[in-house]
PDB file of N, CA and C in Angstrom:
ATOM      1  N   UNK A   1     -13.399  20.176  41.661  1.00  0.00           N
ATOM      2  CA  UNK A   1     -13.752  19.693  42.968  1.00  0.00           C
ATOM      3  C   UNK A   1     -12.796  20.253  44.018  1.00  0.00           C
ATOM      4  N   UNK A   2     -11.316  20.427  43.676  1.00  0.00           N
ATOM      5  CA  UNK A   2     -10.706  20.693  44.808  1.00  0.00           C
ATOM      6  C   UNK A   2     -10.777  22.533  45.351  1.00  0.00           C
ATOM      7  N   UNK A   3     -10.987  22.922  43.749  1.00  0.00           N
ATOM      8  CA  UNK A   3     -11.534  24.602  43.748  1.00  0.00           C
ATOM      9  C   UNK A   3     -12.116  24.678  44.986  1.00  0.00           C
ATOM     10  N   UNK A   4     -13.449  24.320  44.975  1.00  0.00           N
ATOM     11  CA  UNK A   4     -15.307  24.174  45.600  1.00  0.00           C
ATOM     12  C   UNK A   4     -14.669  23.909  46.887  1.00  0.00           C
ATOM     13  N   UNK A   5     -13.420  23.097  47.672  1.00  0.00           N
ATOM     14  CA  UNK A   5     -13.066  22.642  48.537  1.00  0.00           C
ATOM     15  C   UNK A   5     -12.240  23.406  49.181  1.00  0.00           C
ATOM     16  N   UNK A   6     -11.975  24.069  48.282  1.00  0.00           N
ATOM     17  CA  UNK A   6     -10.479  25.400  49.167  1.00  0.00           C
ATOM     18  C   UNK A   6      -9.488  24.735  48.862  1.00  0.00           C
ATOM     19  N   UNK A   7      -9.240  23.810  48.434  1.00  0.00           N
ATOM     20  CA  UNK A   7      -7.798  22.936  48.101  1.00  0.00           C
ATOM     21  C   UNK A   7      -7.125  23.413  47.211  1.00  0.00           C
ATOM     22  N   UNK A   8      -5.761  23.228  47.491  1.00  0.00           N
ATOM     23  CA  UNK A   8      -4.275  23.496  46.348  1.00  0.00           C
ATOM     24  C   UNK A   8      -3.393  22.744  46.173  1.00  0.00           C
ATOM     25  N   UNK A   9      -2.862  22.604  44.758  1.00  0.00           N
ATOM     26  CA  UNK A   9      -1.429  21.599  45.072  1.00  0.00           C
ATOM     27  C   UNK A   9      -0.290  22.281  44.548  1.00  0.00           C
ATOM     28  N   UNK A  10       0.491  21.496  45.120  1.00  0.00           N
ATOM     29  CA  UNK A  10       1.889  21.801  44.507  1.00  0.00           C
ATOM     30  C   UNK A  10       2.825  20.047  44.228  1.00  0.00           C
ATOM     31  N   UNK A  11       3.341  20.948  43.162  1.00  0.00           N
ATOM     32  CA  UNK A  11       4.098  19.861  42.266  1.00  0.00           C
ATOM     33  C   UNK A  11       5.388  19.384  43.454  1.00  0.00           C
ATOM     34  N   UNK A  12       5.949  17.856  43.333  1.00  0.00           N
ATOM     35  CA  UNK A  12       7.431  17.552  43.863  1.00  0.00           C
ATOM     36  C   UNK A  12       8.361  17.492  43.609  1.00  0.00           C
ATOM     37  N   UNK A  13       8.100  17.583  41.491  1.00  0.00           N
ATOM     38  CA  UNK A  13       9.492  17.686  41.102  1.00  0.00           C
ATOM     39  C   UNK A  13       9.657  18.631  40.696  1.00  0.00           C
ATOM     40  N   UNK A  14      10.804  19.429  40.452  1.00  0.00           N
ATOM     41  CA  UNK A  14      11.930  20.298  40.351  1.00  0.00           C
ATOM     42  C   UNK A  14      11.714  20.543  38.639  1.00  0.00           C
ATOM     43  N   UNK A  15      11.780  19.967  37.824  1.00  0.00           N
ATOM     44  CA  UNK A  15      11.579  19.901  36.669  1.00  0.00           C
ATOM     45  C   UNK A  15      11.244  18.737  35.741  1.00  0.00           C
ATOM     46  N   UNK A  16      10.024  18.711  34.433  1.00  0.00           N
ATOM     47  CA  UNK A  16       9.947  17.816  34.376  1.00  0.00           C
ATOM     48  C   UNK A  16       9.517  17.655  32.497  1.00  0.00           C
ATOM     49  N   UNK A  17       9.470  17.343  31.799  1.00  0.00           N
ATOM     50  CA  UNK A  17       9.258  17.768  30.121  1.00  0.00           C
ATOM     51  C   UNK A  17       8.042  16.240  29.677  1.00  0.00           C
ATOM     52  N   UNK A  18       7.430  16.969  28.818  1.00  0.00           N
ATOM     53  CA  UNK A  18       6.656  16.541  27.866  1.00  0.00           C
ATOM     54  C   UNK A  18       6.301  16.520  25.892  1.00  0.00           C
ATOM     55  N   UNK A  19       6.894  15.223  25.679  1.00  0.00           N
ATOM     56  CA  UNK A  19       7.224  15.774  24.491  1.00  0.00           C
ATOM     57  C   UNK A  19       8.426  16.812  24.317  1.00  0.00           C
ATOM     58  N   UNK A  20       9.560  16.716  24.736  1.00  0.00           N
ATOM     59  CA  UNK A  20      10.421  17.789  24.391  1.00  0.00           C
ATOM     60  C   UNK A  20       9.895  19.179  25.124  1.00  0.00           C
ATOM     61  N   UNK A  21       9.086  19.354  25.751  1.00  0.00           N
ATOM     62  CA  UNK A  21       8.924  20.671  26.143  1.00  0.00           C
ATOM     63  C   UNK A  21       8.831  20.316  27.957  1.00  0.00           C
ATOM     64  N   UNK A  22       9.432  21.944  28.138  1.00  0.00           N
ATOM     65  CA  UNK A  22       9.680  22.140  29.426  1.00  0.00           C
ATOM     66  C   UNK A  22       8.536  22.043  30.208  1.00  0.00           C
ATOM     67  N   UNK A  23       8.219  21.559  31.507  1.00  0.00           N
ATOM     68  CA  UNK A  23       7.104  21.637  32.400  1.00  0.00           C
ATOM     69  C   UNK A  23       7.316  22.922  33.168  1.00  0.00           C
ATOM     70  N   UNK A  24       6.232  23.557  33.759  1.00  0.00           N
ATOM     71  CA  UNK A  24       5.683  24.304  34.965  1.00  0.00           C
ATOM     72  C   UNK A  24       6.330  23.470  36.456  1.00  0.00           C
ATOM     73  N   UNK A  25       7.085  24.789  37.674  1.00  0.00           N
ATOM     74  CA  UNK A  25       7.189  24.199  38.735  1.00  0.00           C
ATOM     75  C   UNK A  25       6.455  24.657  39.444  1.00  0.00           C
ATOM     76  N   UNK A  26       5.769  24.633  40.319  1.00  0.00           N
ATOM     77  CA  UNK A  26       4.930  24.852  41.084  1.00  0.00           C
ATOM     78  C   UNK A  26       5.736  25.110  42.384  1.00  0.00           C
ATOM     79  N   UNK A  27       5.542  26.288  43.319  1.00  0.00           N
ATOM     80  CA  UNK A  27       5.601  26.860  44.498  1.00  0.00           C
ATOM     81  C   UNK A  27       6.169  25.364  45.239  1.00  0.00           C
ATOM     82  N   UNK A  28       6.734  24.902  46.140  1.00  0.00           N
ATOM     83  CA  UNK A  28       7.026  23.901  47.368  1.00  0.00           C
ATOM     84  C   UNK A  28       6.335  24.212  48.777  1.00  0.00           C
ATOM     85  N   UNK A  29       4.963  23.818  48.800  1.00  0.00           N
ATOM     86  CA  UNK A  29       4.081  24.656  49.618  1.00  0.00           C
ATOM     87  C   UNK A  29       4.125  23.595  50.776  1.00  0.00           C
ATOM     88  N   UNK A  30       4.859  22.427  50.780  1.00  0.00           N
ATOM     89  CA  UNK A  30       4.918  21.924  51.733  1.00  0.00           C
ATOM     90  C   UNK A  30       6.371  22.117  52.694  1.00  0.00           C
ATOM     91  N   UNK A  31       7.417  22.610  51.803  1.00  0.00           N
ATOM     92  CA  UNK A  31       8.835  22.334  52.066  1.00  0.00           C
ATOM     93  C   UNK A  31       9.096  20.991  53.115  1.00  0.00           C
ATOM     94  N   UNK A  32       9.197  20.150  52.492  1.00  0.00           N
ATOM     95  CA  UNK A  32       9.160  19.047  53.001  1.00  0.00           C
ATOM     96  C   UNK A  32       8.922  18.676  54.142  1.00  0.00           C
ATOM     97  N   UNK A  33       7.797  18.795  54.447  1.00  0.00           N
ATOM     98  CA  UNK A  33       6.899  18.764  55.460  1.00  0.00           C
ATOM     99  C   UNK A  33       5.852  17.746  55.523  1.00  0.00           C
ATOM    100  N   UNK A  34       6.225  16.748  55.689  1.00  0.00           N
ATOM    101  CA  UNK A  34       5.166  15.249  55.203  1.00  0.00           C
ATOM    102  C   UNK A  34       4.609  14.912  56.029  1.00  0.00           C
ATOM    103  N   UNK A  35       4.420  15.946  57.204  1.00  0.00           N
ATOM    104  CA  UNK A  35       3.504  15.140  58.125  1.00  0.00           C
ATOM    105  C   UNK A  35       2.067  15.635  58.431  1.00  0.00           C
ATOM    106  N   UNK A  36       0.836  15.437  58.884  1.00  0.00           N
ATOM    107  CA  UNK A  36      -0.502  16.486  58.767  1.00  0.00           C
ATOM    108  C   UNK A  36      -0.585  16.753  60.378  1.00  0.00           C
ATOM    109  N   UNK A  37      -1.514  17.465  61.107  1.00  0.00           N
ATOM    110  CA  UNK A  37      -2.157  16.762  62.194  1.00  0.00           C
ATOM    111  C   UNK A  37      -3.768  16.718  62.632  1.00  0.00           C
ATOM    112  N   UNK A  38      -4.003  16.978  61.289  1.00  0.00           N
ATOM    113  CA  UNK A  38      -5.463  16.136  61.276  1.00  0.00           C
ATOM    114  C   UNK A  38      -5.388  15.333  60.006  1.00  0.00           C
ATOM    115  N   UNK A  39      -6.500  14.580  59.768  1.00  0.00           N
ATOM    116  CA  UNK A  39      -7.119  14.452  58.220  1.00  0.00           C
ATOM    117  C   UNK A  39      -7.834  15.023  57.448  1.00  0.00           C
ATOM    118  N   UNK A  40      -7.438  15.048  56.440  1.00  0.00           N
ATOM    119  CA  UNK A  40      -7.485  16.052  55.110  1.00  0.00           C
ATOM    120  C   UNK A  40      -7.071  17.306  55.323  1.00  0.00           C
ATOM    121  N   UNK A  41      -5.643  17.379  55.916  1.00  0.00           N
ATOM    122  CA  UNK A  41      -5.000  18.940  55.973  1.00  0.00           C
ATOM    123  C   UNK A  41      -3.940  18.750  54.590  1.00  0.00           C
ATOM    124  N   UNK A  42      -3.435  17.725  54.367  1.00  0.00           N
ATOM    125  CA  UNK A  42      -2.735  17.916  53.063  1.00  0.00           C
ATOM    126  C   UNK A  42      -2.535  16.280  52.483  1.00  0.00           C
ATOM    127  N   UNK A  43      -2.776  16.821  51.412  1.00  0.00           N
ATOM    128  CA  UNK A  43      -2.751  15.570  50.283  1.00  0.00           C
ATOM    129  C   UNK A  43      -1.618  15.740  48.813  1.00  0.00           C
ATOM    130  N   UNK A  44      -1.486  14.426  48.597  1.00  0.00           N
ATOM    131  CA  UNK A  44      -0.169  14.784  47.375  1.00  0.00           C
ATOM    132  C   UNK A  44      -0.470  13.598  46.401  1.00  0.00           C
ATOM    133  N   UNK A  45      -0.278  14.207  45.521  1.00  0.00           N
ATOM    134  CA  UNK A  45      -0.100  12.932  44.409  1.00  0.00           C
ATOM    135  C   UNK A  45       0.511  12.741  43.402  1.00  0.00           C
ATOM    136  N   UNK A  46       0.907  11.804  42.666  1.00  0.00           N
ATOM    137  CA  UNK A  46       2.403  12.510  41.567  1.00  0.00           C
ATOM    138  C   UNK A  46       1.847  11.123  40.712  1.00  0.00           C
ATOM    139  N   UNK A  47       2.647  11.086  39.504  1.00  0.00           N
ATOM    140  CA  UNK A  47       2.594  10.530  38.553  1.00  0.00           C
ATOM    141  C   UNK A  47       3.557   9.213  38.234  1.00  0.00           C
ATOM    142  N   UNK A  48       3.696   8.052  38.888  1.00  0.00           N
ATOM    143  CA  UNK A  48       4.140   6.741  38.453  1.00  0.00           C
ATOM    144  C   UNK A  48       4.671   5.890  36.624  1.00  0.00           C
ATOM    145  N   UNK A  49       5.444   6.056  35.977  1.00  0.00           N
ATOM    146  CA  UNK A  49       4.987   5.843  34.895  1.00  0.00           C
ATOM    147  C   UNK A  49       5.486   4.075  34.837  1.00  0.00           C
ATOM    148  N   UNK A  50       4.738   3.242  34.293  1.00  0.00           N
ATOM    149  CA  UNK A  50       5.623   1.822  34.014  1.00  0.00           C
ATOM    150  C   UNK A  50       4.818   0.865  32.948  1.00  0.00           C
ATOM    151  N   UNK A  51       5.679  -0.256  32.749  1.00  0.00           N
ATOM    152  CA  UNK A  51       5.663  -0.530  31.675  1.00  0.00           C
ATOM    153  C   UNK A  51       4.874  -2.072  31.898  1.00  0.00           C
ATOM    154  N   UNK A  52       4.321  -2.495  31.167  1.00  0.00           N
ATOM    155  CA  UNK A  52       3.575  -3.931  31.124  1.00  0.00           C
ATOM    156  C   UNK A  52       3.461  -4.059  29.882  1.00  0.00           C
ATOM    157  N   UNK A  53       4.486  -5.136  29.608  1.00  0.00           N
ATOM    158  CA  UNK A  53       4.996  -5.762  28.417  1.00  0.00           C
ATOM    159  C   UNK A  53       5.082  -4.885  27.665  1.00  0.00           C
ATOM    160  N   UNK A  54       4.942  -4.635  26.561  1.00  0.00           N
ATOM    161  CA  UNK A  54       5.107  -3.558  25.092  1.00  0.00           C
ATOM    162  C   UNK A  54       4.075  -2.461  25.580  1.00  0.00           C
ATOM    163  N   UNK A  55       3.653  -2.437  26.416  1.00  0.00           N
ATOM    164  CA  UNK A  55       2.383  -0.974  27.110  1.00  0.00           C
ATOM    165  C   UNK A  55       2.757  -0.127  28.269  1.00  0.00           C
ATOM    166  N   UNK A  56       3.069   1.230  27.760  1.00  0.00           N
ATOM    167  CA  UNK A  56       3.056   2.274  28.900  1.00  0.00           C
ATOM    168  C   UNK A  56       1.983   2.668  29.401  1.00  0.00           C
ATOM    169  N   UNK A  57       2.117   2.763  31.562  1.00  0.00           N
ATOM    170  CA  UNK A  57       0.789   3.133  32.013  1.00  0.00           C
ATOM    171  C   UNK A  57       1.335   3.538  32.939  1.00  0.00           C
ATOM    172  N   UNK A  58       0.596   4.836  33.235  1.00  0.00           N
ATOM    173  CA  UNK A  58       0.988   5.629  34.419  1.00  0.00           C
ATOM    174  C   UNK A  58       0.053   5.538  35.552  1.00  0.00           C
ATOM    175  N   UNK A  59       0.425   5.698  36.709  1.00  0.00           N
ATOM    176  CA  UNK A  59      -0.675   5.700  37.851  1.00  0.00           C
ATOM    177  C   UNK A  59      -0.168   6.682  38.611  1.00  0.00           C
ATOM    178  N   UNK A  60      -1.927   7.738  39.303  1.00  0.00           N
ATOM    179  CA  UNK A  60      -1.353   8.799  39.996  1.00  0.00           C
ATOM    180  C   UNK A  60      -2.281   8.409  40.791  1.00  0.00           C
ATOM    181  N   UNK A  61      -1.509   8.256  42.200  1.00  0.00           N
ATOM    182  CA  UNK A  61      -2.488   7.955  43.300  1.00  0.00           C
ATOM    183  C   UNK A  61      -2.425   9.379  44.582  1.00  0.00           C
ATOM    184  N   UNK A  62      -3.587   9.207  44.917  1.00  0.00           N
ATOM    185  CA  UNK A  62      -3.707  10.593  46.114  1.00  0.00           C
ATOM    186  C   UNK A  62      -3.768   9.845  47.099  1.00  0.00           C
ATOM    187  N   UNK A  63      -2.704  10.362  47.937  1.00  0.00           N
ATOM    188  CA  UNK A  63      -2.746   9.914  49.872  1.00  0.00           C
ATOM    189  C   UNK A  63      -3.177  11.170  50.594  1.00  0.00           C
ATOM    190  N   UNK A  64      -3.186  11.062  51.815  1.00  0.00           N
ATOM    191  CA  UNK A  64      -3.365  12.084  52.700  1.00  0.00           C
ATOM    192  C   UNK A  64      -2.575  11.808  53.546  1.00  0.00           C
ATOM    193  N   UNK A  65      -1.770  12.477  54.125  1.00  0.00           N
ATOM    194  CA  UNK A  65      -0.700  12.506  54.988  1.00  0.00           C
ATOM    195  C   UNK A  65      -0.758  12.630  56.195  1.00  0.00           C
ATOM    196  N   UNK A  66      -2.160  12.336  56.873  1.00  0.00           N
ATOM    197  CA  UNK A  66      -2.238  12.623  58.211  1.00  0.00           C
ATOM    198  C   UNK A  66      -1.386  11.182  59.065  1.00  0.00           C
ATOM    199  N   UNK A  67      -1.517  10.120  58.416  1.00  0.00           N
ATOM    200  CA  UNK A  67      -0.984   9.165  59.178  1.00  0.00           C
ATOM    201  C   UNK A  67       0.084   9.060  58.522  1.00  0.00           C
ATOM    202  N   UNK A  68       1.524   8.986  59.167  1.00  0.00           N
ATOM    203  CA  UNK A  68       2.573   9.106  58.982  1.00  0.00           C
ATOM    204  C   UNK A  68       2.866   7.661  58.645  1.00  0.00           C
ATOM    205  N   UNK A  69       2.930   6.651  59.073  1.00  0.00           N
ATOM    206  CA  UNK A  69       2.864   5.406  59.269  1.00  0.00           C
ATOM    207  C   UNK A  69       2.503   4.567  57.933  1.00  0.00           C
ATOM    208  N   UNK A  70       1.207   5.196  58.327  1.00  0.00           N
ATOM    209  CA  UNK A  70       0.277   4.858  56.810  1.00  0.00           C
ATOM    210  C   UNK A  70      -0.674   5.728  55.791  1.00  0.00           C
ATOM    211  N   UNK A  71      -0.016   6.050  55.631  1.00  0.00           N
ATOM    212  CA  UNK A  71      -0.791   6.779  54.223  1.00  0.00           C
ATOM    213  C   UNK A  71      -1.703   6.607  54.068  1.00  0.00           C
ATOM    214  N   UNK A  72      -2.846   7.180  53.768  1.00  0.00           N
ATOM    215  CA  UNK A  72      -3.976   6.972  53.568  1.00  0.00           C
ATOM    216  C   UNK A  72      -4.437   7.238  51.997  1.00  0.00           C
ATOM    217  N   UNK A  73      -4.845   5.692  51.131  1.00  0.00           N
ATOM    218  CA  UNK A  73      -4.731   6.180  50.026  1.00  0.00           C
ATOM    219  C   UNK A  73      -6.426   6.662  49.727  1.00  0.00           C
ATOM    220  N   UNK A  74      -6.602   7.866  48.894  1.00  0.00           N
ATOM    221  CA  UNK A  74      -7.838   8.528  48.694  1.00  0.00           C
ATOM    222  C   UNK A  74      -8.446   7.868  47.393  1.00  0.00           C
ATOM    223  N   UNK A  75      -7.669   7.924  46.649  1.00  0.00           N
ATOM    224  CA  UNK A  75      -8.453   7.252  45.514  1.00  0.00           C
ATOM    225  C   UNK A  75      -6.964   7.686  44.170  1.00  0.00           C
ATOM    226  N   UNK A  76      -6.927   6.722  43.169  1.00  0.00           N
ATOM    227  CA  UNK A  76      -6.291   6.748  42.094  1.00  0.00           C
ATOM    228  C   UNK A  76      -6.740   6.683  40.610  1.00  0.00           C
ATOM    229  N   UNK A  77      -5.794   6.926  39.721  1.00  0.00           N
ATOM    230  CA  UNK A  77      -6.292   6.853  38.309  1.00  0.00           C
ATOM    231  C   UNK A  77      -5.081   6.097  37.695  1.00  0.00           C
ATOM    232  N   UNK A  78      -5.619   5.245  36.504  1.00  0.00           N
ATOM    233  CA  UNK A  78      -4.856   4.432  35.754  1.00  0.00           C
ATOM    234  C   UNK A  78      -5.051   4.583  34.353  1.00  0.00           C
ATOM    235  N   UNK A  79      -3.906   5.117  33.904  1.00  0.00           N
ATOM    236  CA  UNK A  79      -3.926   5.498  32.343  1.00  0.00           C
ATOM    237  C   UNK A  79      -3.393   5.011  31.174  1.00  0.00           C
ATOM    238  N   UNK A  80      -3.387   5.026  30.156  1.00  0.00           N
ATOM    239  CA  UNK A  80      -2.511   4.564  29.040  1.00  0.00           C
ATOM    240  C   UNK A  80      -1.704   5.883  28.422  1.00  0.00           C
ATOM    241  N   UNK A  81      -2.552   7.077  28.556  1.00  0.00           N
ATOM    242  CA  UNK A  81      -1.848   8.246  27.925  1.00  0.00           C
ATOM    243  C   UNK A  81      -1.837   8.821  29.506  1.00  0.00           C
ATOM    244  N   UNK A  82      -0.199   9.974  29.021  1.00  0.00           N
ATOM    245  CA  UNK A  82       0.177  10.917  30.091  1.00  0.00           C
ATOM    246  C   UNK A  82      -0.473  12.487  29.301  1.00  0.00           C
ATOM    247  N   UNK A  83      -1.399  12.476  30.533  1.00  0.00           N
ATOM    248  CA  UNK A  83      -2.172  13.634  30.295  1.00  0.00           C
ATOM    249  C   UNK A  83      -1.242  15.545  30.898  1.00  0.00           C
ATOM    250  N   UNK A  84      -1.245  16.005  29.630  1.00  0.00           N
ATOM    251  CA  UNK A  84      -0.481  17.502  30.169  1.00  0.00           C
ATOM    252  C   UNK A  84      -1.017  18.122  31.424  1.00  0.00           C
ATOM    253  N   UNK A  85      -0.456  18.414  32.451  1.00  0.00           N
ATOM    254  CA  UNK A  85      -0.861  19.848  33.413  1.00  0.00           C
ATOM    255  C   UNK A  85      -1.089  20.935  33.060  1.00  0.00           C
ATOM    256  N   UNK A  86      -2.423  21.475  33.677  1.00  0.00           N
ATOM    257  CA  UNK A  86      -2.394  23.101  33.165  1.00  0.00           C
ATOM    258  C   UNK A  86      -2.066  23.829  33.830  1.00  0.00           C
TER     259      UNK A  86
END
């Protein structure tokens, strides 16, 4: 979907492992640049991981950054497994 859209992301952290193995960094295509000045000029989303009782669950939510103030959240996912990046 984001292909079809012209959209790209880039990762926020610096480094990050799975299972013992090293992650992919991705370009800093924002250089910390968190602000938009329209909507839907840039969106980010990263990976939350936490715990509820004896159960790990991660949540990756997408904002859009046009409102500085308030974030605009786009929509999220809630998991039990941490799914690899390709």
């Amino acid at each position: 979907m984001r292909a079809r859209a012209g959209l790209s992301g880039a990762a926020q952290e610096e480094d990050c492992s799975y299972r013992n193995e090293a992650g992919k960094v991705a370009p800093n295509l924002l250089i910390r640049d968190f602000g938009a000045d329209a909507p839907n000029r840039k969106w980010v989303t990263g990976v939350t991981e936490f715990r509820v009782g004896d159960q790990k669950l991660y949540l990756s939510p997408v904002l859009d950054l046009f409102e500085r103030e308030d974030h605009r959240l786009l929509g999220w996912h809630l998991t039990e497994r941490r799914r690899r990046g390709t």
